[in-house]
N, C-alpha and C. Protein backbone atom coordinates (compact mmCIF):
# COMPACT_ATOMS: atom_id res chain seq x y z
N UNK A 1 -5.54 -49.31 -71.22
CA UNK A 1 -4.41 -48.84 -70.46
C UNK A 1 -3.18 -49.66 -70.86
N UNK A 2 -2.04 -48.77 -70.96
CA UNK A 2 -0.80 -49.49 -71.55
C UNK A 2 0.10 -50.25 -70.23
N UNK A 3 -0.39 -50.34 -68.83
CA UNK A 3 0.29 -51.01 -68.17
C UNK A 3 -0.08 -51.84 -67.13
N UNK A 4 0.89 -52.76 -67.15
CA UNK A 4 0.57 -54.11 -66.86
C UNK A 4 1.34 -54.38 -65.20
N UNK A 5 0.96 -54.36 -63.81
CA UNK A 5 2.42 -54.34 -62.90
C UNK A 5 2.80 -55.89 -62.59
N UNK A 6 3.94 -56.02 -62.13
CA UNK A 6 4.84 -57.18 -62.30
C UNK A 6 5.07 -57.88 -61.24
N UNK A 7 4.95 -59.35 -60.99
CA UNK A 7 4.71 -59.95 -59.73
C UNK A 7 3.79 -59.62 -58.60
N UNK A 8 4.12 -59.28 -58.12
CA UNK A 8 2.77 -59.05 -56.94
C UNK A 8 2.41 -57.47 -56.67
N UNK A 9 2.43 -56.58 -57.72
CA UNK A 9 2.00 -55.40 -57.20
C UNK A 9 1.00 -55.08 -58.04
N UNK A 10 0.51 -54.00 -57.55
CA UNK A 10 -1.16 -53.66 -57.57
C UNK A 10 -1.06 -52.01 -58.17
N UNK A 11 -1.68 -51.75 -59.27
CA UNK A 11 -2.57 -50.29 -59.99
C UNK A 11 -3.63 -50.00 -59.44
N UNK A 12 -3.33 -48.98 -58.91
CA UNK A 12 -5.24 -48.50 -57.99
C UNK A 12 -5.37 -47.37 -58.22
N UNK A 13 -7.08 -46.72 -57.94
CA UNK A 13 -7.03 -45.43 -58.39
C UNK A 13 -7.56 -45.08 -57.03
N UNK A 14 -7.29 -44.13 -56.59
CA UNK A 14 -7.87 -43.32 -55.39
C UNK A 14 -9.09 -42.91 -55.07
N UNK A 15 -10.15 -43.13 -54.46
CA UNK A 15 -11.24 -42.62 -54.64
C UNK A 15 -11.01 -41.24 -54.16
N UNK A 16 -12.25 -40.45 -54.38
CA UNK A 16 -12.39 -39.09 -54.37
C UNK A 16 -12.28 -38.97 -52.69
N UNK A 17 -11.84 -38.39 -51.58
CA UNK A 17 -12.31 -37.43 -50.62
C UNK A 17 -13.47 -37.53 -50.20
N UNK A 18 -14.38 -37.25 -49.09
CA UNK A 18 -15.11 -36.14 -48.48
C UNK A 18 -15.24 -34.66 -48.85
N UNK A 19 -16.01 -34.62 -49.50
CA UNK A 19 -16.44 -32.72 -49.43
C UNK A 19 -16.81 -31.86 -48.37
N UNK A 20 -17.59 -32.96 -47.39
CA UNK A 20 -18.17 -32.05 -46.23
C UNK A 20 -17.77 -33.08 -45.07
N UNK A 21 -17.70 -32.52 -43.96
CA UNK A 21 -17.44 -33.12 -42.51
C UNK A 21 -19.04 -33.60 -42.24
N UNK A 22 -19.00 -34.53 -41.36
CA UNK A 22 -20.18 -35.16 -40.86
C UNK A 22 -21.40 -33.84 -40.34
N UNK A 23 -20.74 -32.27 -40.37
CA UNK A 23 -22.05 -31.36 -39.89
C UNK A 23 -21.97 -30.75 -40.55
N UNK A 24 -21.53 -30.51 -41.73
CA UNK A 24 -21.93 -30.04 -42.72
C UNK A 24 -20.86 -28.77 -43.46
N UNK A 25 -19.95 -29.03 -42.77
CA UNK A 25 -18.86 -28.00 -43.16
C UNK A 25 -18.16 -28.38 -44.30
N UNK A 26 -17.90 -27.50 -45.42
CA UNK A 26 -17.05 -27.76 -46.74
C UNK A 26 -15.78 -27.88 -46.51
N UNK A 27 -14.80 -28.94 -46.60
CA UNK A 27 -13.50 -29.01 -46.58
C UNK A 27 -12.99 -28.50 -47.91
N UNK A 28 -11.99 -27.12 -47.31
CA UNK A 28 -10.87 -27.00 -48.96
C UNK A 28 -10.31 -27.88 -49.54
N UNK A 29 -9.71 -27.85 -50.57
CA UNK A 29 -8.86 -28.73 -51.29
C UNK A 29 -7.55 -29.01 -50.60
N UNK A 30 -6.95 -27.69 -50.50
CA UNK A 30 -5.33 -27.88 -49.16
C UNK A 30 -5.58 -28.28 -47.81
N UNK A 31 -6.81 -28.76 -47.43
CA UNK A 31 -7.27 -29.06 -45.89
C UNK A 31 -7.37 -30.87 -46.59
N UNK A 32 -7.99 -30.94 -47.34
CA UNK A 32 -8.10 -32.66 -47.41
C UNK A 32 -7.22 -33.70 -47.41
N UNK A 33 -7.39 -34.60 -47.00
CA UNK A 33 -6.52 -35.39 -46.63
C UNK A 33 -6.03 -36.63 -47.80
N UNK A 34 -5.85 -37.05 -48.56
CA UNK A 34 -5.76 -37.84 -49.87
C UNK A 34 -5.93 -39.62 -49.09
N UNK A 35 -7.50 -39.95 -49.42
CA UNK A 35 -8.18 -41.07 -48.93
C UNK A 35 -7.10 -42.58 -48.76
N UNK A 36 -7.44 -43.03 -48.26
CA UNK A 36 -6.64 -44.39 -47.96
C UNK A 36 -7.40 -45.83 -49.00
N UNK A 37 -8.17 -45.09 -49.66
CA UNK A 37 -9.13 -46.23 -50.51
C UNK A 37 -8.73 -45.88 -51.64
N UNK A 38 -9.44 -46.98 -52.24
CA UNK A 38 -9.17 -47.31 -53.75
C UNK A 38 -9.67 -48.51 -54.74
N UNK A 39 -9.84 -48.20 -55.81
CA UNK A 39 -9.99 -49.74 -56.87
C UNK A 39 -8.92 -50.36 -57.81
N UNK A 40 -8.90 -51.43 -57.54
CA UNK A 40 -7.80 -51.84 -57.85
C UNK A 40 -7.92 -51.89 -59.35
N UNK A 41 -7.28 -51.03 -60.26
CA UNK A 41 -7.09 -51.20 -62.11
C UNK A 41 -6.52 -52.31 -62.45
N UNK A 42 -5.45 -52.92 -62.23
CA UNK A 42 -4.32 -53.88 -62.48
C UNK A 42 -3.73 -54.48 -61.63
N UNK A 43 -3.35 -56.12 -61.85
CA UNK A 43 -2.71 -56.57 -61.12
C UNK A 43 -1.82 -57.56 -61.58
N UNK A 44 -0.88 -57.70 -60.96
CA UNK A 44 0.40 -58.52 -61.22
C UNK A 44 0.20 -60.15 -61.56
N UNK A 45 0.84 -60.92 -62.13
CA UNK A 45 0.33 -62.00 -62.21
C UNK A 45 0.46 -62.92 -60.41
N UNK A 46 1.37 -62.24 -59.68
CA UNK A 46 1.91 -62.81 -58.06
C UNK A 46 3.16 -63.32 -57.82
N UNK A 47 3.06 -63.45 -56.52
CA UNK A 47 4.69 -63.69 -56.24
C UNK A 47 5.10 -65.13 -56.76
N UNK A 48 6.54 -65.36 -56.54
CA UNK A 48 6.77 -66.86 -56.44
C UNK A 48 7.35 -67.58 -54.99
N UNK A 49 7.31 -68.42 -54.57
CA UNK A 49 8.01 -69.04 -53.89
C UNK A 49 9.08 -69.30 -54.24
N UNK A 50 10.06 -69.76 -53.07
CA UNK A 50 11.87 -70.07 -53.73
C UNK A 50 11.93 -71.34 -53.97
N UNK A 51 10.37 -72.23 -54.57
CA UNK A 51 10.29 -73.38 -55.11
C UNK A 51 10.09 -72.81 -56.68
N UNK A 52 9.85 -71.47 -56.80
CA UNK A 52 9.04 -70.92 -58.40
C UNK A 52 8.00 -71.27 -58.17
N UNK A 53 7.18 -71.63 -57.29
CA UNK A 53 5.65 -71.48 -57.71
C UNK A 53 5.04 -70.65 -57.35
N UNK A 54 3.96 -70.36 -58.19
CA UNK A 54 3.06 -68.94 -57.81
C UNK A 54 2.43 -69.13 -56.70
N UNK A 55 2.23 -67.97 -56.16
CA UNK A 55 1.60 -67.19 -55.19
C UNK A 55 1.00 -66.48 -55.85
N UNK A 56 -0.75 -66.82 -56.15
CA UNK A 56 -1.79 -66.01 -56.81
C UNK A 56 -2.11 -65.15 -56.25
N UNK A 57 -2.79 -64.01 -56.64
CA UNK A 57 -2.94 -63.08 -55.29
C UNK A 57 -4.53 -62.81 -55.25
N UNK A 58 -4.23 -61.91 -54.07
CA UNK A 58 -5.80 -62.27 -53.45
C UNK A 58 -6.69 -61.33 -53.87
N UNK A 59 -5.89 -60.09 -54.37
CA UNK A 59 -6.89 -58.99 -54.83
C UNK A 59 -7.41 -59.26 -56.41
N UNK A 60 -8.36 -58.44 -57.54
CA UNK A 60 -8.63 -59.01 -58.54
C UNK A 60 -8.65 -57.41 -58.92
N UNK A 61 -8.95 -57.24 -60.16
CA UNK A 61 -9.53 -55.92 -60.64
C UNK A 61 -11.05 -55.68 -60.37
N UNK A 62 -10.95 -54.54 -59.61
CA UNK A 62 -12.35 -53.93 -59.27
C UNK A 62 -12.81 -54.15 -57.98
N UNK A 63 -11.75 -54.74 -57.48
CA UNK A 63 -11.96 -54.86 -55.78
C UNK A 63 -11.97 -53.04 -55.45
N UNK A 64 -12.17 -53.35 -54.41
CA UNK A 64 -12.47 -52.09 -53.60
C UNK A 64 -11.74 -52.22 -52.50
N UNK A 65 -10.51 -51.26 -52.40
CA UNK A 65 -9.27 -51.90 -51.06
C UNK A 65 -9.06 -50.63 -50.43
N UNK A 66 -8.52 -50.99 -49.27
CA UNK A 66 -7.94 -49.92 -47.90
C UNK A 66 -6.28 -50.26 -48.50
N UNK A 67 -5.90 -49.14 -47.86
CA UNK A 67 -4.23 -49.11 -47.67
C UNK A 67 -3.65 -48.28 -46.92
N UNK A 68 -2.44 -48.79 -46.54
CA UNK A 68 -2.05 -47.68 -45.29
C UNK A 68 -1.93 -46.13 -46.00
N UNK A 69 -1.78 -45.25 -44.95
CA UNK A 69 -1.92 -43.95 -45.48
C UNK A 69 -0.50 -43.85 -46.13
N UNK A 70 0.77 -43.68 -45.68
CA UNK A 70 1.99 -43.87 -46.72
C UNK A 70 2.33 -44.80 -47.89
N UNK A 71 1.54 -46.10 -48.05
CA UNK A 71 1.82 -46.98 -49.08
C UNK A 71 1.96 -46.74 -50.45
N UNK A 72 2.53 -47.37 -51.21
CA UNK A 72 2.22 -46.86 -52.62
C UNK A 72 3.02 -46.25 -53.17
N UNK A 73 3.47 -45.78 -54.41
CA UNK A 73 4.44 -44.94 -55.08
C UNK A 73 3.13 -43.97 -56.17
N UNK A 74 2.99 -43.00 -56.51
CA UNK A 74 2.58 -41.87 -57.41
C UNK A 74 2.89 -42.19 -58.42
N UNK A 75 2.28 -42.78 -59.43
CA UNK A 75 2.67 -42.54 -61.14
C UNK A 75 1.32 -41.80 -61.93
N UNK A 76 1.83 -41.99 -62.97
CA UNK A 76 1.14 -40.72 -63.92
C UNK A 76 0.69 -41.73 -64.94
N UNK A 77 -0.85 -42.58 -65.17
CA UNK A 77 -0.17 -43.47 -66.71
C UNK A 77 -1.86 -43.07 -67.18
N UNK A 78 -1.23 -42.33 -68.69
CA UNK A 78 -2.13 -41.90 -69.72
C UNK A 78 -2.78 -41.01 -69.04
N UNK A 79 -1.98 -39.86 -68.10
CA UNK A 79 -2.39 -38.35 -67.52
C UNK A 79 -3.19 -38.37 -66.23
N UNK A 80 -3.06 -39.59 -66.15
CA UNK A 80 -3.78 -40.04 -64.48
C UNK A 80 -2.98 -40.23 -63.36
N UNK A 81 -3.85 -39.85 -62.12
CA UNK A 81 -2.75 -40.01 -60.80
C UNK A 81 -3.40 -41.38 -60.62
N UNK A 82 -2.03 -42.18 -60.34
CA UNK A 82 -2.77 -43.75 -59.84
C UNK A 82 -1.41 -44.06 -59.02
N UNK A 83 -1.68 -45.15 -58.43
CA UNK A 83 -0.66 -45.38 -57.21
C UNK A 83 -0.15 -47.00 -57.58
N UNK A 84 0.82 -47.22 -57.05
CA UNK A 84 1.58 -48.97 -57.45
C UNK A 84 1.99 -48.94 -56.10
N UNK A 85 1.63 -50.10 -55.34
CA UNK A 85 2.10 -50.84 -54.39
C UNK A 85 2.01 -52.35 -54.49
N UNK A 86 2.48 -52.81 -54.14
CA UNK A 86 2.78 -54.22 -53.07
C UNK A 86 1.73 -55.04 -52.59
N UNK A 87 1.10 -56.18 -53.24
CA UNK A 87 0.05 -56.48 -52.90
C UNK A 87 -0.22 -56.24 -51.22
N UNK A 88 1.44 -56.56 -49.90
CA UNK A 88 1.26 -56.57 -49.03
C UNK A 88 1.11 -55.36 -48.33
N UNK A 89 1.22 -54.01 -48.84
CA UNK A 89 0.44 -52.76 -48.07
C UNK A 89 -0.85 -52.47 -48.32
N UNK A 90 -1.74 -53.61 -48.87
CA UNK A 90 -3.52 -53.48 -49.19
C UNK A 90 -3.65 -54.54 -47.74
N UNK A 91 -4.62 -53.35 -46.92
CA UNK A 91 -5.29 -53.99 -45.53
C UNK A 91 -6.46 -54.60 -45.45
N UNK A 92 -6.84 -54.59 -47.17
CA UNK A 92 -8.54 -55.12 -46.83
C UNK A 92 -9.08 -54.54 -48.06
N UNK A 93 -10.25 -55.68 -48.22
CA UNK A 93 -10.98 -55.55 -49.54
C UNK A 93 -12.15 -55.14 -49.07
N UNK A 94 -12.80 -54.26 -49.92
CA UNK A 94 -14.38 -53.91 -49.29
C UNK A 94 -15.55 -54.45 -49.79
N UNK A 95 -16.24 -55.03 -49.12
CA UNK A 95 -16.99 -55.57 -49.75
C UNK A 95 -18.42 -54.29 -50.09
């Protein structure tokens, strides 16, 4: 992958949806809701302090993270939907 994000933000890919509701009903495609999860592809090297020192960050590649449902910006890199946010709109790593 040709990109790299800058200071403290985060490349994630979305996991897939739910297909079926907990009783067994098929959700359409225009009914689904676009998941709040994700794995993290890339990450920034971190913030700095207004001393310049880093602030490493806490996520890594291949974590498995929550995020709020609005977070994030939509990009397109090498024909893929992947999302860039802010290390600080990731609510949690999954273990």
């Amino acid at each position: 992958m040709a990109f790299k994000p800058l200071h403290d933000r985060v490349l994630v890919r979305r996991t897939e949806g739910d297909e079926k509701t907990s009783g067994g009903l098929i959700i359409p495609d225009s009914a689904k809701e676009k998941p709040a999860e994700g794995v993290v592809i890339s990450c920034g090297e971190g913030a700095r302090k207004d001393s310049g020192e880093l602030i490493t960050m806490a996520v890594n590649n291949g974590d498995k993270v929550l995020f709020g449902k609005w977070s994030g910006t939509e990009v397109t890199v090498d024909g893929e939907e992947l999302l860039i946010m802010k290390e600080s709109d990731i609510l949690g790593i999954l273990s």
